[in-house]
C-alpha atoms as a PDB file:
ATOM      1  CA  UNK A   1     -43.299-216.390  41.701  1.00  0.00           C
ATOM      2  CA  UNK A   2     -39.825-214.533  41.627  1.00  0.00           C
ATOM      3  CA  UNK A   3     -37.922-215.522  38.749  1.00  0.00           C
ATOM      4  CA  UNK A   4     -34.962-216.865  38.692  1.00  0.00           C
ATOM      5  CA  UNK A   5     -31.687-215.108  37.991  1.00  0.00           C
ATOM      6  CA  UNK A   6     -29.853-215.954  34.697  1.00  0.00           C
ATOM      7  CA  UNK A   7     -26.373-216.572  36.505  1.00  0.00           C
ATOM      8  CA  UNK A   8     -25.194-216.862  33.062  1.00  0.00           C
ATOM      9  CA  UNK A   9     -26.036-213.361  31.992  1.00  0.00           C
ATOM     10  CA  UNK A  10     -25.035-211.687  35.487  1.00  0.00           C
ATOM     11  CA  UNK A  11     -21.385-213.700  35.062  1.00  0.00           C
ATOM     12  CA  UNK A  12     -21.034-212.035  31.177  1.00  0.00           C
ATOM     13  CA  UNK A  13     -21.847-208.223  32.692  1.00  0.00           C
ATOM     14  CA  UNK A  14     -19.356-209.008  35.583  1.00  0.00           C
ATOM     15  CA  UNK A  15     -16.797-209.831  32.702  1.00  0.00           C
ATOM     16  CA  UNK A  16     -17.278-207.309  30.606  1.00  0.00           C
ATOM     17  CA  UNK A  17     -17.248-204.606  33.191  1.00  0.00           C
ATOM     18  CA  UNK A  18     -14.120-205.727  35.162  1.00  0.00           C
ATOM     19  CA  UNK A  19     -12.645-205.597  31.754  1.00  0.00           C
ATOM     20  CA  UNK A  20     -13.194-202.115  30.805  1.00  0.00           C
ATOM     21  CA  UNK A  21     -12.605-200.645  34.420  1.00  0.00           C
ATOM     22  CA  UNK A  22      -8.926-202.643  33.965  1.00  0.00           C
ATOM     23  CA  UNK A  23      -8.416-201.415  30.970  1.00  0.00           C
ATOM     24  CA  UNK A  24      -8.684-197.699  32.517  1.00  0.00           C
ATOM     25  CA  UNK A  25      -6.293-198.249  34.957  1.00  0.00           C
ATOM     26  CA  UNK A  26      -2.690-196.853  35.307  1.00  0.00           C
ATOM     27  CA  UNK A  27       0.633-198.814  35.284  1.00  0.00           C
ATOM     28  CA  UNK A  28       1.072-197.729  38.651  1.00  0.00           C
ATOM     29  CA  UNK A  29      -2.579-199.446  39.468  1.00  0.00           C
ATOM     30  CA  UNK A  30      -1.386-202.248  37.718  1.00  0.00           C
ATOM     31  CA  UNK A  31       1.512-203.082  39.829  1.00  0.00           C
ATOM     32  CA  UNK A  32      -0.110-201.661  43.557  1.00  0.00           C
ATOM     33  CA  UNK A  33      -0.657-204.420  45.932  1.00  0.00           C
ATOM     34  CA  UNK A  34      -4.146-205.954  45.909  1.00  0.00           C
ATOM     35  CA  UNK A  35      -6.416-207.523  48.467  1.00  0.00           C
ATOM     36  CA  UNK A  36      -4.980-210.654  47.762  1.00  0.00           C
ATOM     37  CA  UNK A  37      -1.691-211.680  49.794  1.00  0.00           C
ATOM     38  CA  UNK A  38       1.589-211.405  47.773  1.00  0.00           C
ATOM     39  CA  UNK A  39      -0.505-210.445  44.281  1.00  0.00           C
ATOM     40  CA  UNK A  40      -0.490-207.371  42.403  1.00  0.00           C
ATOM     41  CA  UNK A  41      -3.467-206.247  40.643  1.00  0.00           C
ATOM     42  CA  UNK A  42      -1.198-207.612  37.814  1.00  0.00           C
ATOM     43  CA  UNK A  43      -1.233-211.311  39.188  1.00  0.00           C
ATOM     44  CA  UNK A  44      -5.279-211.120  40.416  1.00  0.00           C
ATOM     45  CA  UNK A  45      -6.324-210.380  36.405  1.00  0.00           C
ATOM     46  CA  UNK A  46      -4.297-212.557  35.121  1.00  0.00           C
ATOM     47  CA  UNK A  47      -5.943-215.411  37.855  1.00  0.00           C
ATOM     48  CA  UNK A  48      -9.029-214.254  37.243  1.00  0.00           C
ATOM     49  CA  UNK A  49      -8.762-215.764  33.388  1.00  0.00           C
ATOM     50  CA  UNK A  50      -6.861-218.877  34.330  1.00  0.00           C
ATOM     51  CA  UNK A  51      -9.990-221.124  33.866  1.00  0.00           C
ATOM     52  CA  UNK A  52     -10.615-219.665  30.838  1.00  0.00           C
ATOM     53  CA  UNK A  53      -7.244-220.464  29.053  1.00  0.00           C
ATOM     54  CA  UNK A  54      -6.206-223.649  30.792  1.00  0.00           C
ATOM     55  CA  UNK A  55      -7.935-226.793  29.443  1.00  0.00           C
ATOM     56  CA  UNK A  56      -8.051-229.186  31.939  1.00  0.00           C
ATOM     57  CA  UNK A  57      -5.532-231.560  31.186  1.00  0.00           C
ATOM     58  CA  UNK A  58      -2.931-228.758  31.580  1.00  0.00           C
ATOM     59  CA  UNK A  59      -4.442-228.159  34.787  1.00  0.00           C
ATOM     60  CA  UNK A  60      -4.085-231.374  35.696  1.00  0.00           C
ATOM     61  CA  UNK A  61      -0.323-230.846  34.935  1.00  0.00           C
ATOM     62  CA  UNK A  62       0.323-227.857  36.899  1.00  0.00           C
ATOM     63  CA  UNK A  63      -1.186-229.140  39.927  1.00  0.00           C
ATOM     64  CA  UNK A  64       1.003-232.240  39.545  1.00  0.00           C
ATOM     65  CA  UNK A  65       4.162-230.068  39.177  1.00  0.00           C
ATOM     66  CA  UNK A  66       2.877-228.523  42.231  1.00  0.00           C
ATOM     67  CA  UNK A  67       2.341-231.473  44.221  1.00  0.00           C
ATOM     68  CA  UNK A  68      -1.381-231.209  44.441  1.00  0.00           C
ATOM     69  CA  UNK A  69      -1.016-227.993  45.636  1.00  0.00           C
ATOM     70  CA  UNK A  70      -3.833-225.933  44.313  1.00  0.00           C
ATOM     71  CA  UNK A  71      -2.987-222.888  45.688  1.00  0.00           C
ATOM     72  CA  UNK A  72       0.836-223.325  44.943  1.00  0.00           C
ATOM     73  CA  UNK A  73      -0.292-223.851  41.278  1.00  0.00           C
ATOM     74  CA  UNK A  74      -2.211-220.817  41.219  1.00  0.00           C
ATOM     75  CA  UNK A  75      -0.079-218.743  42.504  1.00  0.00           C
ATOM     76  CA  UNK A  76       3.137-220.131  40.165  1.00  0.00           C
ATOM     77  CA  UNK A  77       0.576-219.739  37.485  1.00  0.00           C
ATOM     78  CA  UNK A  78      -0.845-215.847  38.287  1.00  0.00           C
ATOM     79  CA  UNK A  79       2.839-214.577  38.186  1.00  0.00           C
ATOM     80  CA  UNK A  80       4.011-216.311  35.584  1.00  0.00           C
ATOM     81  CA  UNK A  81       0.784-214.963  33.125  1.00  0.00           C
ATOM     82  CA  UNK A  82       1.005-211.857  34.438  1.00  0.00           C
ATOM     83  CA  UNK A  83       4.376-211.898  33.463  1.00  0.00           C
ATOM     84  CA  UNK A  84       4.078-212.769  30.148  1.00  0.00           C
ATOM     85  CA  UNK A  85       0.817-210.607  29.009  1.00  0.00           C
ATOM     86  CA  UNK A  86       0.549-207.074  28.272  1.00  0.00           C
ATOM     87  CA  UNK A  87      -1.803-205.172  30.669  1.00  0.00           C
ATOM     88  CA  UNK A  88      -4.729-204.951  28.660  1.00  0.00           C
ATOM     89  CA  UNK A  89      -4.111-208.245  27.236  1.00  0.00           C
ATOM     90  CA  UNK A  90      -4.676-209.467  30.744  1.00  0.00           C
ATOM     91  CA  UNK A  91      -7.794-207.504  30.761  1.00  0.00           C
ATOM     92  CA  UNK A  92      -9.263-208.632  27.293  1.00  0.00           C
ATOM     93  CA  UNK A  93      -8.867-211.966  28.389  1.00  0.00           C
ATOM     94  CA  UNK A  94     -12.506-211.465  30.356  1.00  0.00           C
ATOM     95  CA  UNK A  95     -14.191-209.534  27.786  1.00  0.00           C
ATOM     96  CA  UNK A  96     -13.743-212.750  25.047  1.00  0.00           C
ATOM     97  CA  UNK A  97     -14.645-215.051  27.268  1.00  0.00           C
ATOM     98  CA  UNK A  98     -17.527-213.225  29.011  1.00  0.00           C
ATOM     99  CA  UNK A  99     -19.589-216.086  28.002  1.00  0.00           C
ATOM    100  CA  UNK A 100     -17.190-218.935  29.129  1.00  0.00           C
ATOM    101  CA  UNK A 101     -18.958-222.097  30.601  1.00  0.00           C
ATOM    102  CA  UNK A 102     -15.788-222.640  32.987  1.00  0.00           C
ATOM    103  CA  UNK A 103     -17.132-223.202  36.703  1.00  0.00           C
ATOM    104  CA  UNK A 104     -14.777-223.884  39.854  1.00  0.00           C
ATOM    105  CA  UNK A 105     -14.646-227.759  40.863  1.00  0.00           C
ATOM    106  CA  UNK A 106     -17.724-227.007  43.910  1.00  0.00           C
ATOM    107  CA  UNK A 107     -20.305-224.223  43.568  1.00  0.00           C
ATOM    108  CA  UNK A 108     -21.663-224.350  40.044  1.00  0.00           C
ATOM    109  CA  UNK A 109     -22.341-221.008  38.497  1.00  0.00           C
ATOM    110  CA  UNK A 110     -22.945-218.984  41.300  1.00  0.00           C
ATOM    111  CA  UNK A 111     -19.343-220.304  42.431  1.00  0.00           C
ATOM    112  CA  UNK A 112     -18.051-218.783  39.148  1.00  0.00           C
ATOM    113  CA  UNK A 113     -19.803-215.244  39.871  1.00  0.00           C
ATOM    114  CA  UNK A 114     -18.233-215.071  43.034  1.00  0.00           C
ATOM    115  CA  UNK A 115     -14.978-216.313  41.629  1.00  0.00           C
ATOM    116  CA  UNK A 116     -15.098-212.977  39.361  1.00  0.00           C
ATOM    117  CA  UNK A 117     -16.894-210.305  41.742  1.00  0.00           C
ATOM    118  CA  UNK A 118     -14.537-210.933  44.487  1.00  0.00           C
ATOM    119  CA  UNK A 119     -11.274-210.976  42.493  1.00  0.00           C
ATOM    120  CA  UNK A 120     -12.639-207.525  40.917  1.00  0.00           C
ATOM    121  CA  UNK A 121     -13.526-206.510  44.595  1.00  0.00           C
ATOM    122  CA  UNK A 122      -9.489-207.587  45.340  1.00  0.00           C
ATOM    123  CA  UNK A 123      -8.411-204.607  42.980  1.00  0.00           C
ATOM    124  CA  UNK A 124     -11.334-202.005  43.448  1.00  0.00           C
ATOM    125  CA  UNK A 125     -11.209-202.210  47.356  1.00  0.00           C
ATOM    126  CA  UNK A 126      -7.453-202.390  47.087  1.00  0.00           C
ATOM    127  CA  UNK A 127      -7.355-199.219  44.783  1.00  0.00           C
ATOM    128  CA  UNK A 128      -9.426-197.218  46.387  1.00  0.00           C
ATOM    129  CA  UNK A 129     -11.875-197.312  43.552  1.00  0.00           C
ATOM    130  CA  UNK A 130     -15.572-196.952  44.575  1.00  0.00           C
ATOM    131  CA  UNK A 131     -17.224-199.219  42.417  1.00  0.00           C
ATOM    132  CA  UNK A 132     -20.582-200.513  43.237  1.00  0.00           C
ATOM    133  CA  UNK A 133     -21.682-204.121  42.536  1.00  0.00           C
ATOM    134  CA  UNK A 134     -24.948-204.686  41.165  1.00  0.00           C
ATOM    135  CA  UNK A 135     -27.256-205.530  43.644  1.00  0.00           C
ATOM    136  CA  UNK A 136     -28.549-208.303  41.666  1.00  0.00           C
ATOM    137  CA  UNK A 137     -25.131-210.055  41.624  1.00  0.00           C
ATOM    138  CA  UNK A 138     -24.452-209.617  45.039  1.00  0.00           C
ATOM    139  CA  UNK A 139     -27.924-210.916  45.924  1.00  0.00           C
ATOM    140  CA  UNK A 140     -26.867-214.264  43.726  1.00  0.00           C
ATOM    141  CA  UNK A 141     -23.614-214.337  45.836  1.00  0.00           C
ATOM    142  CA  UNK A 142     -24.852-213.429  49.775  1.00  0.00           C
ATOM    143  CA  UNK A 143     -27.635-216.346  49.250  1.00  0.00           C
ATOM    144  CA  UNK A 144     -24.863-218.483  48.622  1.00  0.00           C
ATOM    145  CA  UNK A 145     -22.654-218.011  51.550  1.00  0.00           C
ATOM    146  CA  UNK A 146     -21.729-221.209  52.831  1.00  0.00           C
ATOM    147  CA  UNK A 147     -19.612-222.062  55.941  1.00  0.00           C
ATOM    148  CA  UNK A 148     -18.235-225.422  54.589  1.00  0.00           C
ATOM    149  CA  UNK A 149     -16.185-223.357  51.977  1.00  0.00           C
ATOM    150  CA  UNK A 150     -14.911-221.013  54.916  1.00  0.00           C
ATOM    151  CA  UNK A 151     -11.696-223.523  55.843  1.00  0.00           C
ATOM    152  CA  UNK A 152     -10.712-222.747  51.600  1.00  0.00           C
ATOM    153  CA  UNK A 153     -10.996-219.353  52.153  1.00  0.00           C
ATOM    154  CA  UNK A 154      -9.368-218.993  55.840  1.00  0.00           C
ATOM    155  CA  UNK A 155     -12.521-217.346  56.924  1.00  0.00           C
ATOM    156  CA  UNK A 156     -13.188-217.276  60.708  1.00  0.00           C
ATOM    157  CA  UNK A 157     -16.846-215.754  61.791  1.00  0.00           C
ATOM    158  CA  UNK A 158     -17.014-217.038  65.395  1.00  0.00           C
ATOM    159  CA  UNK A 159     -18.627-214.760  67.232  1.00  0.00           C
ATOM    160  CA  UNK A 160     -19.576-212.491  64.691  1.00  0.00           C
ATOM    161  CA  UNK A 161     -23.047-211.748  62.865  1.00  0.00           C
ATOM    162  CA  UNK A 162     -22.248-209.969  59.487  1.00  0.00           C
ATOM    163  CA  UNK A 163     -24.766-207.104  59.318  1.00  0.00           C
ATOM    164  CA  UNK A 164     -25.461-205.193  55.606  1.00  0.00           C
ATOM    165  CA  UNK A 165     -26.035-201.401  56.017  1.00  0.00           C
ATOM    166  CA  UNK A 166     -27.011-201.272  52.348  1.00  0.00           C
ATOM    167  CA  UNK A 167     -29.076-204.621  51.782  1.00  0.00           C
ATOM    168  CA  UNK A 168     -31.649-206.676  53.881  1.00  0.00           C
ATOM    169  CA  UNK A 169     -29.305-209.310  54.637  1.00  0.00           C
ATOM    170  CA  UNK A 170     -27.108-211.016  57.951  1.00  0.00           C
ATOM    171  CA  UNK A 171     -25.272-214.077  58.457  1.00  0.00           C
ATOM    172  CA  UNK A 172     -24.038-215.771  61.649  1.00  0.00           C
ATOM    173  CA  UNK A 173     -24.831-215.591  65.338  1.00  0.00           C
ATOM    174  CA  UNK A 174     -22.412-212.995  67.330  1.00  0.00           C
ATOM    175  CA  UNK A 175     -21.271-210.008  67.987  1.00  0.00           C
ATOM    176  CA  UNK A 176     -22.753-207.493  64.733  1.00  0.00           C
ATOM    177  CA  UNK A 177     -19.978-206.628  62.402  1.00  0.00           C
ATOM    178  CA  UNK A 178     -21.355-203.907  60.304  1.00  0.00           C
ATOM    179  CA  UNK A 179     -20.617-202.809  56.678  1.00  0.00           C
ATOM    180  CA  UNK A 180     -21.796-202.746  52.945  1.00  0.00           C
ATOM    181  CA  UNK A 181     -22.873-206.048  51.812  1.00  0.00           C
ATOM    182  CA  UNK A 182     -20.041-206.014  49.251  1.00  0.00           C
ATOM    183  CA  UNK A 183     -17.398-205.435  51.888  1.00  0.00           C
ATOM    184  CA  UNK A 184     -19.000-208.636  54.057  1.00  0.00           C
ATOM    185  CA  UNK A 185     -18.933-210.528  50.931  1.00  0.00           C
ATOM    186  CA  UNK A 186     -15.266-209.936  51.751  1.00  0.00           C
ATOM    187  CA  UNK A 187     -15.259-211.145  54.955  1.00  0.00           C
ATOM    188  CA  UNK A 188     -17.177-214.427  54.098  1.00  0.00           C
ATOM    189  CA  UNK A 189     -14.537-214.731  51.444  1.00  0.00           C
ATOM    190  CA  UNK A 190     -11.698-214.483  53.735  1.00  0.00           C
ATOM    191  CA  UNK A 191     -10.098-211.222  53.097  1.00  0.00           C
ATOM    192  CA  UNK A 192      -9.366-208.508  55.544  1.00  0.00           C
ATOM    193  CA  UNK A 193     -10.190-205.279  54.845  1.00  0.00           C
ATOM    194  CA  UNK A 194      -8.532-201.414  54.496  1.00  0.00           C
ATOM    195  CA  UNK A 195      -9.632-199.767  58.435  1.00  0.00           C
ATOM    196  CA  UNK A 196     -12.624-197.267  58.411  1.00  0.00           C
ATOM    197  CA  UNK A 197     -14.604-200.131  56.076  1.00  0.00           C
ATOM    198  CA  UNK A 198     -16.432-202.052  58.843  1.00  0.00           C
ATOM    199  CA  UNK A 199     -17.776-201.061  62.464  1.00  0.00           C
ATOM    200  CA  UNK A 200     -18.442-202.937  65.038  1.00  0.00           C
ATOM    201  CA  UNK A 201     -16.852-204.567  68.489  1.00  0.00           C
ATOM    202  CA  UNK A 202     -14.986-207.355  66.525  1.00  0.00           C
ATOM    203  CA  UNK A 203     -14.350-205.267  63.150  1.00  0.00           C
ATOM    204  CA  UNK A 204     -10.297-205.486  64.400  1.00  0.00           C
ATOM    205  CA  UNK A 205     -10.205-208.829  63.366  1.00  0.00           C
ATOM    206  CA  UNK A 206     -10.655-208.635  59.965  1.00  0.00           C
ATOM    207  CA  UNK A 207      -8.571-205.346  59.179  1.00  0.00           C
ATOM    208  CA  UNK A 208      -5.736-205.094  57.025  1.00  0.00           C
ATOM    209  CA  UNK A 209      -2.694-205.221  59.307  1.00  0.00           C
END
């Protein structure tokens, strides 16, 4: 029998190598758009550690103030940390708490690992940067694609089957959009690509425009 991955352990690499690759990056870099819509690379690190230094009570708070907003609160809360930390204090928030517990509200631990791959895909796609998941992460993370959490992420597959190039792995029923299985990670995750990334008839639809 296969044995199970230590989520756990695969979350604390994640951390710890997000940290260092922010760490190397340029003030430029820092302030360049990312994949997310309206953030910086500034504002994604600085989300990416919100969990971490937020108990929950203060969450509770913020989302109040936001009125029950969750993504309002985020984003209020991204800018305002990344306006108030240093650039690798942003980034040595991760590497101390490689080993947080902290889990989003739905999705357990493998919820967390994609919380932190896809925010570090956000800057390394954005960037330019070709850095390589581990396949053992991603593995963790295509498994877990789930179409109920598509309406939080604004992802729209109709039509489309995602197709790896690199890995053994598809997901849908449609029209084959082809790429690396870290790129349709993307996808499933809602975010729209640089062009050139993915092929196929419907690849249009989830370009960055």
């Amino acid at each position: 029998m296969e044995k199970a991955p230590d989520i756990a352990a695969l979350i604390a690499a994640e951390r710890r190598e997000s940290a260092k690759l922010f760490e190397e990056l340029s003030p430029a870099q820092w302030d360049a758009p990312s994949l997310c819509a309206g953030w910086r690379v500034r504002e994604v690190v600085a989300h990416m550690s919100m969990g971490f230094r937020y108990p929950t009570a203060k969450v509770l708070l913020e989302l109040a103030k936001a009125r029950g907003s969750l993504h309002r609160m985020t984003d209020r809360l991204a800018r305002r940390d990344a306006a108030a930390h240093p650039d690798r204090a942003l980034a040595g928030f991760l590497r101390t708490h490689a080993r947080h517990p902290w889990k989003p509200p739905v999705g357990g631990l493998a919820a967390a690992l994609g919380h932190d791959v896809v925010h570090g895909l956000d800057v390394t796609v954005a960037l330019g940067l070709d850095r390589r998941v581990p396949e053992d992460r991603l593995r963790v993370l295509l498994d877990a694609v789930d179409p109920r959490a598509f309406r939080l992420f604004g992802t729209d597959l109709t039509g489309v089957r995602l197709c790896a190039d690199d890995l053994d792995w598809s997901f849908g029923a449609g029209a084959p959009l082809r790429g690396s299985a870290q790129d349709l990670l993307l996808v499933a995750y809602g975010r729209a690509l640089p062009d050139g990334r993915l092929r196929g008839e419907e690849a249009h639809r989830f370009v960055t425009r």
